[in-house]
N, C-alpha and C. Protein backbone atom coordinates (compact mmCIF):
# COMPACT_ATOMS: atom_id res chain seq x y z
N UNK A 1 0.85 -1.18 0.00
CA UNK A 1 0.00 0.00 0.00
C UNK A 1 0.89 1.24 0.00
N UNK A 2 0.48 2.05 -0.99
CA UNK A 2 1.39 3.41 -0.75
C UNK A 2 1.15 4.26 0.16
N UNK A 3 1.95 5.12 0.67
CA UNK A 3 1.89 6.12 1.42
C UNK A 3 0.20 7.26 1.34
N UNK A 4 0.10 7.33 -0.03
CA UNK A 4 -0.77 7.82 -0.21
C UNK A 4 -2.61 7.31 -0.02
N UNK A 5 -2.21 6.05 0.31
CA UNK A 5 -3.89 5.55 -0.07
C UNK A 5 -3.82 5.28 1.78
N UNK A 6 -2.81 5.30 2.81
CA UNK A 6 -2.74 5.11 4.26
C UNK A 6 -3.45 5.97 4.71
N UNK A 7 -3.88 6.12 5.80
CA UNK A 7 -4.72 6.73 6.61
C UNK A 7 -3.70 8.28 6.81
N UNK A 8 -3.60 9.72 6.60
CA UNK A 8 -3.11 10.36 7.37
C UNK A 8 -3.26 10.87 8.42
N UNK A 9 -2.51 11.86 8.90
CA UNK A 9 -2.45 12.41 10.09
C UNK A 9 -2.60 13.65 9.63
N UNK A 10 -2.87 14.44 10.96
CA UNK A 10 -2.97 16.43 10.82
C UNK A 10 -2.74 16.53 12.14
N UNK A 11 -2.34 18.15 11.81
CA UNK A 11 -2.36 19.24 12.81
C UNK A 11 -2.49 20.35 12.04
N UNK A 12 -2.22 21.33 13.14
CA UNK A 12 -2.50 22.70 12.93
C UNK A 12 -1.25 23.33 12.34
N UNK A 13 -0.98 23.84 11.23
CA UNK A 13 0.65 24.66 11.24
C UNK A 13 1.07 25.30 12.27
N UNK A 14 2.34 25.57 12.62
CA UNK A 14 2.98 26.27 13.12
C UNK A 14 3.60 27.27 12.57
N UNK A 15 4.00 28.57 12.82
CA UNK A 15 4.68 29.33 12.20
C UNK A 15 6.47 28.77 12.01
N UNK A 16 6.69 27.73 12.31
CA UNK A 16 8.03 27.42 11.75
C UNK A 16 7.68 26.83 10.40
N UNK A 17 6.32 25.85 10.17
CA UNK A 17 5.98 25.44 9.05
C UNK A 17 5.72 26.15 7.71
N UNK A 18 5.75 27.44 8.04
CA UNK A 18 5.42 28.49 6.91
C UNK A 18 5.97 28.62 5.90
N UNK A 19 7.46 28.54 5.11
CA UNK A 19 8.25 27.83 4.51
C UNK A 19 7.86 26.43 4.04
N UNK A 20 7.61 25.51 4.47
CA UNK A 20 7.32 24.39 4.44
C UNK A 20 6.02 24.42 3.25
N UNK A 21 5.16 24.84 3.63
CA UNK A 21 3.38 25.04 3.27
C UNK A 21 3.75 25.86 2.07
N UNK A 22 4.22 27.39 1.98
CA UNK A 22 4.60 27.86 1.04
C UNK A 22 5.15 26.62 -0.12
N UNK A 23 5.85 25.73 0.22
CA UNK A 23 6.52 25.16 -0.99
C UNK A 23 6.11 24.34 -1.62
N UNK A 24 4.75 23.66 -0.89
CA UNK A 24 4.26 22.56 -1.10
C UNK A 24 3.12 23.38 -1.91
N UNK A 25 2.07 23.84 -1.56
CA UNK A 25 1.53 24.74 -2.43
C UNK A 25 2.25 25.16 -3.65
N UNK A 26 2.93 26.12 -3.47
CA UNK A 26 3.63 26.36 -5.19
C UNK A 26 3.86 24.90 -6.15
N UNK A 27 4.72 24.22 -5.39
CA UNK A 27 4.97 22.79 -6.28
C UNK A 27 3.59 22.31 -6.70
N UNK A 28 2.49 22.19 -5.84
CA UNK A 28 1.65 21.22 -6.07
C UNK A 28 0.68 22.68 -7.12
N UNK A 29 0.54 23.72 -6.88
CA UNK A 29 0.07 24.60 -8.36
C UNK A 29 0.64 24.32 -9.26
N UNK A 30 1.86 24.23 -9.29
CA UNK A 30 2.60 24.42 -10.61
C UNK A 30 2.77 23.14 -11.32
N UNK A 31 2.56 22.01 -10.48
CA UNK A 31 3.05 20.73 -11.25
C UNK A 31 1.69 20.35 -12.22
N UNK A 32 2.98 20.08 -13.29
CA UNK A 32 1.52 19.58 -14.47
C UNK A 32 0.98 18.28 -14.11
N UNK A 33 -0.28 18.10 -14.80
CA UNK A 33 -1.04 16.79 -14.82
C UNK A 33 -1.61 16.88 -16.05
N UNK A 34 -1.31 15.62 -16.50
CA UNK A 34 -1.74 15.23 -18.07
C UNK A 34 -3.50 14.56 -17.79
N UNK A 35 -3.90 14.95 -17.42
CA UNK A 35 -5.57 14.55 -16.74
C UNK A 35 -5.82 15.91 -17.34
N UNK A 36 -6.76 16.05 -18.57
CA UNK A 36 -7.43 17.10 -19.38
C UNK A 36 -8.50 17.68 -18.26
N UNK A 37 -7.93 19.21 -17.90
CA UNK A 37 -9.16 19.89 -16.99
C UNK A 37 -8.68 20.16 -15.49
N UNK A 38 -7.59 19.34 -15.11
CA UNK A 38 -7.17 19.38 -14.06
C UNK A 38 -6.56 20.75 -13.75
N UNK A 39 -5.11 20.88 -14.53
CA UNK A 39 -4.24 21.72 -14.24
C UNK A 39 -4.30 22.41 -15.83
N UNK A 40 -5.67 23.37 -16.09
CA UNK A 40 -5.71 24.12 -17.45
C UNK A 40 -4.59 25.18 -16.98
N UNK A 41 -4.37 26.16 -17.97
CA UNK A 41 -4.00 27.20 -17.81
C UNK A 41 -2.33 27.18 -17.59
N UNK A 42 -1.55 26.64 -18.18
CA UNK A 42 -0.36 25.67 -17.88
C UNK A 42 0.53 27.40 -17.59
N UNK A 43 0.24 28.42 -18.37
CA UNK A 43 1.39 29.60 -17.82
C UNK A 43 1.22 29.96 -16.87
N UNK A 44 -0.43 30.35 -16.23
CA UNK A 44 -0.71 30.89 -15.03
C UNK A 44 0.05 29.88 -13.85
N UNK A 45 0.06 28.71 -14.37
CA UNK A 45 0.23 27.83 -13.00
C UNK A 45 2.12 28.03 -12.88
N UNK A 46 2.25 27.83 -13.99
CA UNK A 46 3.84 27.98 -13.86
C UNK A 46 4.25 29.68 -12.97
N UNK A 47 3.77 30.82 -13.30
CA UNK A 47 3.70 31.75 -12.31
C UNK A 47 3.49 32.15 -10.84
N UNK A 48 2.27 30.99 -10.58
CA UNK A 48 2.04 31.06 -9.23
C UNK A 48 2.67 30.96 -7.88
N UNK A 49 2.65 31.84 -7.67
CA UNK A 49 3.24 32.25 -6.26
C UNK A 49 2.56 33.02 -4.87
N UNK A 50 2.95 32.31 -3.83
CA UNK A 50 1.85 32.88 -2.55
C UNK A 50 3.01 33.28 -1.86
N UNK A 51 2.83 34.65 -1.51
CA UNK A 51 3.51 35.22 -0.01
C UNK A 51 3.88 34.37 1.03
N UNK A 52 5.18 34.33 1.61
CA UNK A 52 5.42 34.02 2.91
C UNK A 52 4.41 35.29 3.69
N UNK A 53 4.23 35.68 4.24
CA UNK A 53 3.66 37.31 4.67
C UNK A 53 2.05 36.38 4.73
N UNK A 54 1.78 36.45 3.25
CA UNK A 54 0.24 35.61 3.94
C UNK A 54 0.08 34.64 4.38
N UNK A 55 1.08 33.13 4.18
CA UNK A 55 0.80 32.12 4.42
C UNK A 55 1.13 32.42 6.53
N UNK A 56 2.00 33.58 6.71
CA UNK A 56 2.30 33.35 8.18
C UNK A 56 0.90 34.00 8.81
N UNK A 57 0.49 34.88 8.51
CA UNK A 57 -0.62 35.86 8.62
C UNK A 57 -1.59 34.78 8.88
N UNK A 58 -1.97 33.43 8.01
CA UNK A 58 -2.86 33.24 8.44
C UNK A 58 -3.05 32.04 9.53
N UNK A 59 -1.41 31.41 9.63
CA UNK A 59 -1.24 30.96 10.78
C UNK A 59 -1.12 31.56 12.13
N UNK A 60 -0.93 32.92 11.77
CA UNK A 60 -1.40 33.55 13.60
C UNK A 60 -2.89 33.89 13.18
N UNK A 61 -3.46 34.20 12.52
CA UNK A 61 -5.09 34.77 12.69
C UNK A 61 -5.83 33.47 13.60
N UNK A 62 -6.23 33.98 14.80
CA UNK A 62 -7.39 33.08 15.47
C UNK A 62 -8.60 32.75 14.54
N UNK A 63 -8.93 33.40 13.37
CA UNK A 63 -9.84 33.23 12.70
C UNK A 63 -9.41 31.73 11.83
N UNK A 64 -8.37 31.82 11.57
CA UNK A 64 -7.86 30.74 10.36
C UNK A 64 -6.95 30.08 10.72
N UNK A 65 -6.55 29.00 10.02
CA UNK A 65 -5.32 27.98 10.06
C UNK A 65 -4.93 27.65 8.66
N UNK A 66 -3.65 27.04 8.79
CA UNK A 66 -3.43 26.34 7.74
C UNK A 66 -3.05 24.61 8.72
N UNK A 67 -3.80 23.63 7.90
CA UNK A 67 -3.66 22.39 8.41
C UNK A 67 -2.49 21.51 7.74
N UNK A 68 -1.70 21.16 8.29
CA UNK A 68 -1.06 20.04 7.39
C UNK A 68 -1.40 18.23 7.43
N UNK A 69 -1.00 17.86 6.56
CA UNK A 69 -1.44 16.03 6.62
C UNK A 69 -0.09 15.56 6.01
N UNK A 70 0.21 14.29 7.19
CA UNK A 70 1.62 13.91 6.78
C UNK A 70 1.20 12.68 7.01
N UNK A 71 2.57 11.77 6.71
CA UNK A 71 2.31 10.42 6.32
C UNK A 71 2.61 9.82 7.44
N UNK A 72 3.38 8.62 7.79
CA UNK A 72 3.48 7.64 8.94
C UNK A 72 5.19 8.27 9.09
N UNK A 73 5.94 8.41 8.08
CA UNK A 73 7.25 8.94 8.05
C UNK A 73 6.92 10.12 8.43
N UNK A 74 6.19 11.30 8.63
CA UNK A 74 6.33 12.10 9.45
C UNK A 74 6.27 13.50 7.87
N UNK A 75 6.19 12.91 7.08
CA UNK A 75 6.82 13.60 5.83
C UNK A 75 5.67 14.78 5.70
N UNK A 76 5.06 15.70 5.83
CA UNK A 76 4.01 16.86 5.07
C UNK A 76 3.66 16.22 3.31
N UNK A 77 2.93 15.93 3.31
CA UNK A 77 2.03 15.44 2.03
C UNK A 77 1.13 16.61 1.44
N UNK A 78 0.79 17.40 2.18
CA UNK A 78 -0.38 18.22 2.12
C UNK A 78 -1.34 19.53 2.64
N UNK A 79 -1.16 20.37 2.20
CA UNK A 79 -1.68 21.43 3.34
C UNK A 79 -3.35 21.73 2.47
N UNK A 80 -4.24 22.68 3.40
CA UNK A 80 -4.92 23.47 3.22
C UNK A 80 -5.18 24.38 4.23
N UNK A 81 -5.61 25.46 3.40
CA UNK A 81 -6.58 26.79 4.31
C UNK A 81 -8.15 26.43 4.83
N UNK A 82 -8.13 27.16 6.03
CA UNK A 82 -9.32 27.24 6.13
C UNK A 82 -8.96 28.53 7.29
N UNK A 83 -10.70 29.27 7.13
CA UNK A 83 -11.04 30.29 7.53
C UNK A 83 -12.26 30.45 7.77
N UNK A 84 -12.56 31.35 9.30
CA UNK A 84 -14.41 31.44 9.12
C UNK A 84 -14.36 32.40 8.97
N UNK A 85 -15.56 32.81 8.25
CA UNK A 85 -16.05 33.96 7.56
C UNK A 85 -17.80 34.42 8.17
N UNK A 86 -17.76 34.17 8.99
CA UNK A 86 -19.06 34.53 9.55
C UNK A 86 -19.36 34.07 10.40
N UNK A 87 -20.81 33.74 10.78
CA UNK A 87 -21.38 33.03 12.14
C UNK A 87 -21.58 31.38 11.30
N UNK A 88 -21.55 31.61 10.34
CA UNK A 88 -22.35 30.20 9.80
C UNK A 88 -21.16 29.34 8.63
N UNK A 89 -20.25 30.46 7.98
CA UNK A 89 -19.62 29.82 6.95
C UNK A 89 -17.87 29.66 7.33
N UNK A 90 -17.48 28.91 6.57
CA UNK A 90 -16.22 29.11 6.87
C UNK A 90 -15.75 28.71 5.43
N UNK A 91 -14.57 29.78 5.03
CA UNK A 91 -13.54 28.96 3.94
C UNK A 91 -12.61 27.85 3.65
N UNK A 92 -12.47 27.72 2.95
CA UNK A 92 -11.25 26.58 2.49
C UNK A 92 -10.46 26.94 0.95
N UNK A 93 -9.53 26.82 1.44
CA UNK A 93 -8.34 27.53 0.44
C UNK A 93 -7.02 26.83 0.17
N UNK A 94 -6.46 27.08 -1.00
CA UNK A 94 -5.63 26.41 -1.37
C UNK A 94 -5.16 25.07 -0.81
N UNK A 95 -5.90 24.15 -1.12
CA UNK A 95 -6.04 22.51 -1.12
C UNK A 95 -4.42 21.97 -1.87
N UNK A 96 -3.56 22.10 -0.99
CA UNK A 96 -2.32 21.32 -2.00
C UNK A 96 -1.68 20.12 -1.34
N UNK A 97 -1.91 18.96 -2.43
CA UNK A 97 -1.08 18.06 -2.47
C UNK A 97 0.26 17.32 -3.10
N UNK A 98 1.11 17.15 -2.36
CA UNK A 98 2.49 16.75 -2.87
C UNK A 98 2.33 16.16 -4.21
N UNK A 99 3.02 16.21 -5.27
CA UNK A 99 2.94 15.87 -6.42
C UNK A 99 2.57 14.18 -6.39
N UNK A 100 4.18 13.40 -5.54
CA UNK A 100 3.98 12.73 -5.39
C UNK A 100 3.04 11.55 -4.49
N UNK A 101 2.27 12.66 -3.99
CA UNK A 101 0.96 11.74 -3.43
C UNK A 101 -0.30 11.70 -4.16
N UNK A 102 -0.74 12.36 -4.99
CA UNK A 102 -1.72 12.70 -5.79
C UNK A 102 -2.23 11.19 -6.64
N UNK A 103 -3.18 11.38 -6.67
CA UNK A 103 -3.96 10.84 -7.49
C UNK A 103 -4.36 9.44 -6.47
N UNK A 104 -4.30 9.69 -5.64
CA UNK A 104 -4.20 8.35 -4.47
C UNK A 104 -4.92 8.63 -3.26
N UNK A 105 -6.10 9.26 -3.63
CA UNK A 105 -6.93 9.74 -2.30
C UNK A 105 -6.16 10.60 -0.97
N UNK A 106 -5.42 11.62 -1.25
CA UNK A 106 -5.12 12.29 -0.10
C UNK A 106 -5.18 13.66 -0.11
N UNK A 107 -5.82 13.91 -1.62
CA UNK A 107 -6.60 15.09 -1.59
C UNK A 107 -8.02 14.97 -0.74
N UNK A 108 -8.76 14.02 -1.30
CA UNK A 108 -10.29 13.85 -0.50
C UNK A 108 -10.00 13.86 0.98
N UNK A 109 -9.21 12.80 1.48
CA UNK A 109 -8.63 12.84 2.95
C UNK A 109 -8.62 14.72 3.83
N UNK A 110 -7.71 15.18 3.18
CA UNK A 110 -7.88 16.45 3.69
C UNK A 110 -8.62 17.26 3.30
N UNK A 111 -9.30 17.52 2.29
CA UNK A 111 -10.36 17.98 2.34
C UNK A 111 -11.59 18.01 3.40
N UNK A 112 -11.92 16.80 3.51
CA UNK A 112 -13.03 15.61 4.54
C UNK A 112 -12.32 16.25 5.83
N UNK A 113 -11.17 16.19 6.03
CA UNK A 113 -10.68 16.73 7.11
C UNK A 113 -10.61 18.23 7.36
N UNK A 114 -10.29 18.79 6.66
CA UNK A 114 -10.87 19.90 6.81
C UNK A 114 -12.38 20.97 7.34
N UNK A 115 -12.88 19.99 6.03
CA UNK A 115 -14.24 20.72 6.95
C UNK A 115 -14.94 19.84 8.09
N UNK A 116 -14.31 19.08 8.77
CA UNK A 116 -14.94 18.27 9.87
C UNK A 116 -14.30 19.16 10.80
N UNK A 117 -13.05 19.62 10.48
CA UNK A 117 -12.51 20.85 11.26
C UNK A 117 -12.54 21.87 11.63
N UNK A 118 -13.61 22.49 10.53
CA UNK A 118 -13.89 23.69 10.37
C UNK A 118 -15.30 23.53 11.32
N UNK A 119 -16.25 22.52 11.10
CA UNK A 119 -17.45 22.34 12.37
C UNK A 119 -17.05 22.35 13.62
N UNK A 120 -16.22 21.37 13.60
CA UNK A 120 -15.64 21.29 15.52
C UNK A 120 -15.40 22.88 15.74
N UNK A 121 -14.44 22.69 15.22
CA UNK A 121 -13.94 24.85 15.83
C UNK A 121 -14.39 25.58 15.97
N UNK A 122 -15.70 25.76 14.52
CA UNK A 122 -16.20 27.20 14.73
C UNK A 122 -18.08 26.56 15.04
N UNK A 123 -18.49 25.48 14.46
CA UNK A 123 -19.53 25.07 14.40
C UNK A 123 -20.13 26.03 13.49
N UNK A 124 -19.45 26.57 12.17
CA UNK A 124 -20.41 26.22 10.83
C UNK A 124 -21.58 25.39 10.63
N UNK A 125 -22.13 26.20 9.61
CA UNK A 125 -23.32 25.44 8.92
C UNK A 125 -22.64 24.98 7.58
N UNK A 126 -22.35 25.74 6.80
CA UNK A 126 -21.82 26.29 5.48
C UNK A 126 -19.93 26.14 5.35
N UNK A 127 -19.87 25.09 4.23
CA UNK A 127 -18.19 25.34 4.06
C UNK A 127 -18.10 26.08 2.61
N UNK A 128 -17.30 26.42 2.56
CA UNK A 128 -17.26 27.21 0.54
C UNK A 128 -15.94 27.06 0.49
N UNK A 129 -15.67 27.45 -0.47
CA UNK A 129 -14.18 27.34 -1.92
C UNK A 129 -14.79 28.13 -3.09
N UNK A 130 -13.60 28.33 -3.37
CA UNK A 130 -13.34 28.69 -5.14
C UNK A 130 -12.49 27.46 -5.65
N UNK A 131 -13.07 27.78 -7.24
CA UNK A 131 -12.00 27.01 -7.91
C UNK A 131 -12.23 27.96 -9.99
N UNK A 132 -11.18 27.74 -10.48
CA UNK A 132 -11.01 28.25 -11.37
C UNK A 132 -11.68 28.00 -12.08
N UNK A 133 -12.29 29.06 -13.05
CA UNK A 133 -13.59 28.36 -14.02
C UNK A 133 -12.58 27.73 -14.75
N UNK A 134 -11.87 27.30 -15.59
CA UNK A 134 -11.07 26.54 -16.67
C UNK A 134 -10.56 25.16 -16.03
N UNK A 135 -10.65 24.87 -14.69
CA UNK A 135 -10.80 23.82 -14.19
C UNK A 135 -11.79 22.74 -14.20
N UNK A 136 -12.50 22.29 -15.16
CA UNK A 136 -13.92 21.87 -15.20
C UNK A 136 -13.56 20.08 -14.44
N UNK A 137 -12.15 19.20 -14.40
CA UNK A 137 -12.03 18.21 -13.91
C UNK A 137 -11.98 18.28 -12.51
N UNK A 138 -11.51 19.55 -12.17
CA UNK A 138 -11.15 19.64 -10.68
C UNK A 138 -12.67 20.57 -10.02
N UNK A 139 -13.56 21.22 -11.11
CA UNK A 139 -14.79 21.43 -10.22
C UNK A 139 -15.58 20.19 -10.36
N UNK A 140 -15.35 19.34 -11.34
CA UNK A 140 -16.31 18.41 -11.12
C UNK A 140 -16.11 16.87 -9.82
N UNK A 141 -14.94 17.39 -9.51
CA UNK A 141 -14.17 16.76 -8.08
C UNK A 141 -15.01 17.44 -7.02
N UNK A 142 -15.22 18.50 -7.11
CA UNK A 142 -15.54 19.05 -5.57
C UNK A 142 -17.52 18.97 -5.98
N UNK A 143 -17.84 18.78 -6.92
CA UNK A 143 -19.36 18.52 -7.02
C UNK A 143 -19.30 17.35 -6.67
N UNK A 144 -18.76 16.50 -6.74
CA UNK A 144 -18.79 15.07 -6.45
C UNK A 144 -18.50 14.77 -4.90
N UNK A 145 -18.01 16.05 -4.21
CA UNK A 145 -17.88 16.29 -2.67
C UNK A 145 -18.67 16.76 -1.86
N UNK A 146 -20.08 16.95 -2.79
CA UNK A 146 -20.90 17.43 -2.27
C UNK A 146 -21.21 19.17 -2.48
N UNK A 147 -19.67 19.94 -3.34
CA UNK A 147 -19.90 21.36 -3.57
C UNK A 147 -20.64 21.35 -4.39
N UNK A 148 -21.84 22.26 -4.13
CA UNK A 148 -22.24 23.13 -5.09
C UNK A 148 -22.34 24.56 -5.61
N UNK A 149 -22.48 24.58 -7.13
CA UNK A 149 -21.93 26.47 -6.78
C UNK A 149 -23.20 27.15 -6.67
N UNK A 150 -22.58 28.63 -6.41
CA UNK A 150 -23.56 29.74 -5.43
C UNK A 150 -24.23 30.44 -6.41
N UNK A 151 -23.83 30.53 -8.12
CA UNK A 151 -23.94 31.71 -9.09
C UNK A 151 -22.99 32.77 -8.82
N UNK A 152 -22.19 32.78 -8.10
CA UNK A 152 -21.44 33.96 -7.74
C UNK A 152 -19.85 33.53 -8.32
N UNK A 153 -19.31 34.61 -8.49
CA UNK A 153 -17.88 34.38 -9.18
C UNK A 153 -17.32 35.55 -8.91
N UNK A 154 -16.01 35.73 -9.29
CA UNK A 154 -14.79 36.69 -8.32
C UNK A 154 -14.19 36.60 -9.67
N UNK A 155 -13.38 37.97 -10.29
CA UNK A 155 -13.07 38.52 -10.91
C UNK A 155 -11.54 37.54 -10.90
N UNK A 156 -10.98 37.24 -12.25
CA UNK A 156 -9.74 36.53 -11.95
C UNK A 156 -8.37 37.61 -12.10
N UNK A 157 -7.58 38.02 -11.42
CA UNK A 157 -6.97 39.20 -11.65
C UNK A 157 -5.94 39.43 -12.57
N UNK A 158 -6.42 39.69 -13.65
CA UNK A 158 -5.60 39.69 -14.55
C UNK A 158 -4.59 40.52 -14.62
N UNK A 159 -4.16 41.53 -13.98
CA UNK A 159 -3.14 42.24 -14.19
C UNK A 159 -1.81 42.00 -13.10
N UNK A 160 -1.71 40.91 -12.55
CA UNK A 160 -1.02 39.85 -12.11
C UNK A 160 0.03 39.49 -13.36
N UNK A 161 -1.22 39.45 -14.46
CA UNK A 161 -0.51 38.58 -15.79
C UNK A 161 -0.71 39.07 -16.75
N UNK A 162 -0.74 40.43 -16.92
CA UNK A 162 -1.00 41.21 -17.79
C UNK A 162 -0.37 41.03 -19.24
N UNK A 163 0.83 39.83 -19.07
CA UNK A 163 1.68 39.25 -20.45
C UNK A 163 1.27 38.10 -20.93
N UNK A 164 0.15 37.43 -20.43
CA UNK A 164 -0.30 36.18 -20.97
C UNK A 164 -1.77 36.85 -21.73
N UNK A 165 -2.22 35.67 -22.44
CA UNK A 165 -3.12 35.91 -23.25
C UNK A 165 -4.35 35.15 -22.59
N UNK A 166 -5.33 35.69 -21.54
CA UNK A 166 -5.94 35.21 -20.29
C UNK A 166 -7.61 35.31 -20.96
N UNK A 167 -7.79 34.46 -20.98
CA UNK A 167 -9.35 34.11 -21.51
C UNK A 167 -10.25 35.14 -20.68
N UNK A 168 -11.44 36.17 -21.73
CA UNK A 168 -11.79 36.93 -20.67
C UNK A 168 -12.73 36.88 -19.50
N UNK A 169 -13.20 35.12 -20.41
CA UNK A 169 -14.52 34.84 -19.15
C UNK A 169 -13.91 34.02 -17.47
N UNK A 170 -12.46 33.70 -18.00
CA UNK A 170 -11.71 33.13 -16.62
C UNK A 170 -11.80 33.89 -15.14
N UNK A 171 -12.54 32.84 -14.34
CA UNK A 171 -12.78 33.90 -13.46
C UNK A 171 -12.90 32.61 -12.03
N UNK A 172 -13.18 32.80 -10.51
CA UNK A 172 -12.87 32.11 -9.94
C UNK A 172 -14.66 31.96 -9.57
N UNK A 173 -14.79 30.71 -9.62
CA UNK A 173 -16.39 30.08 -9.61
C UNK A 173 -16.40 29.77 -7.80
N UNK A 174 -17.42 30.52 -7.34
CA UNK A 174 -17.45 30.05 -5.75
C UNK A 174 -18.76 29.12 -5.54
N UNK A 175 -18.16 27.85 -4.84
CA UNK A 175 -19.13 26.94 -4.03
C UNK A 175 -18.89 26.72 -2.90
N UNK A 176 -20.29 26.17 -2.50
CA UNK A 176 -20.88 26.10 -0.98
C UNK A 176 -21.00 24.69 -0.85
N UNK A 177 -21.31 23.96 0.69
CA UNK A 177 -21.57 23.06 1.12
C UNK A 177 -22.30 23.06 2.35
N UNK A 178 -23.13 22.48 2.76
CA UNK A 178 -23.93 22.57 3.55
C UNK A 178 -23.67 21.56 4.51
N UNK A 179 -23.41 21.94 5.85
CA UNK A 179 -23.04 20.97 6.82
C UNK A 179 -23.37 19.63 7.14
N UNK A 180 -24.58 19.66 6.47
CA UNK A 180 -25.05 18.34 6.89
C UNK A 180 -24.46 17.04 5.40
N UNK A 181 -23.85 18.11 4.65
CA UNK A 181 -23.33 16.94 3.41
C UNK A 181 -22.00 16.81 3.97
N UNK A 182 -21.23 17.27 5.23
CA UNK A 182 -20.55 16.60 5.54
C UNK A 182 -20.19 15.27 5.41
N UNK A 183 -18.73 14.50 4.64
CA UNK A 183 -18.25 13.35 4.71
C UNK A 183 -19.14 12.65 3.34
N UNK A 184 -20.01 13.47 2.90
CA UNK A 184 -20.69 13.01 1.55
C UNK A 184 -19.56 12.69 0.74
């Protein structure tokens, strides 16, 4: 059995992990996947880059965490965000998994973990995400998780990338989940 299909583990980041999370995120944006829909947009992803500054920011905010999931070796496989955003909702953000764990259930794992996390803590009703409209394999992953979208969408910022040739309807598609589809 690989590392990846094993049961993981979590905690909460630490601000020594901030470095750590930063890198795993970038790698796991940027790495291609030959799975049509997954990883569209092959320049944007090769660009992507997240602040040390935010990733620490949101490991001190009492509002938010960043979680990690590691293996039996102790190794970080995986981070995500999460954040509450109200009395009822909470976010989830940048979902990244190690290149080499992918495709082996340890995205769903932390995900599932995540928002079981996000109830305990804050006792949400409501979990949400974005995901890129040009992603249609990876939104049809999180419909299959029970997301559904809101009609609402967020402007994709193009002047980030003002040198690529950026489709003009690309934009970031937001869905919801409703607590009780928990573990759906």
């Amino acid at each position: 059995m690989t590392d990846s299909l094993r049961t993981l583990q979590f905690r909460i980041a630490k601000i020594e992990d901030a470095a750590n999370v930063q890198q795993l995120i970038q790698a796991a944006f940027r790495a291609e996947d030959s799975r049509e829909g997954w990883t569209a947009d092959t320049a944007i992803n090769l660009r992507f880059t997240v602040d040390i500054a935010y990733i620490e920011q949101t490991i001190t905010d009492p509002e938010s965490d960043f979680l990690v999931a590691y293996n039996g070796n102790g190794d970080i496989v995986g981070t995500i965000g999460v954040s509450k955003r109200g009395s009822d909702l909470a976010r989830i953000f940048m979902l990244a998994v190690d290149q080499h764990h992918q495709q082996g259930g340890s995205g769903r794992q932390i995900l599932t973990y995540a928002e079981e996390y996000c109830q305990r803590k804050w006792g949400i009703t409501r979990v949400g995400l974005d995901a890129l409209s040009s992603r249609r394999q990876l939104i049809s992953w999180y419909v299959r998780r029970g997301y559904r979208e809101t009609g609402e969408t967020q402007p994709f910022p193009r002047e980030i990338y003002s040198d690529l040739d950026i489709p003009e309807d690309l934009c970031f598609v937001q869905f919801e989940k409703p607590i009780n589809s928990l573990g759906a």
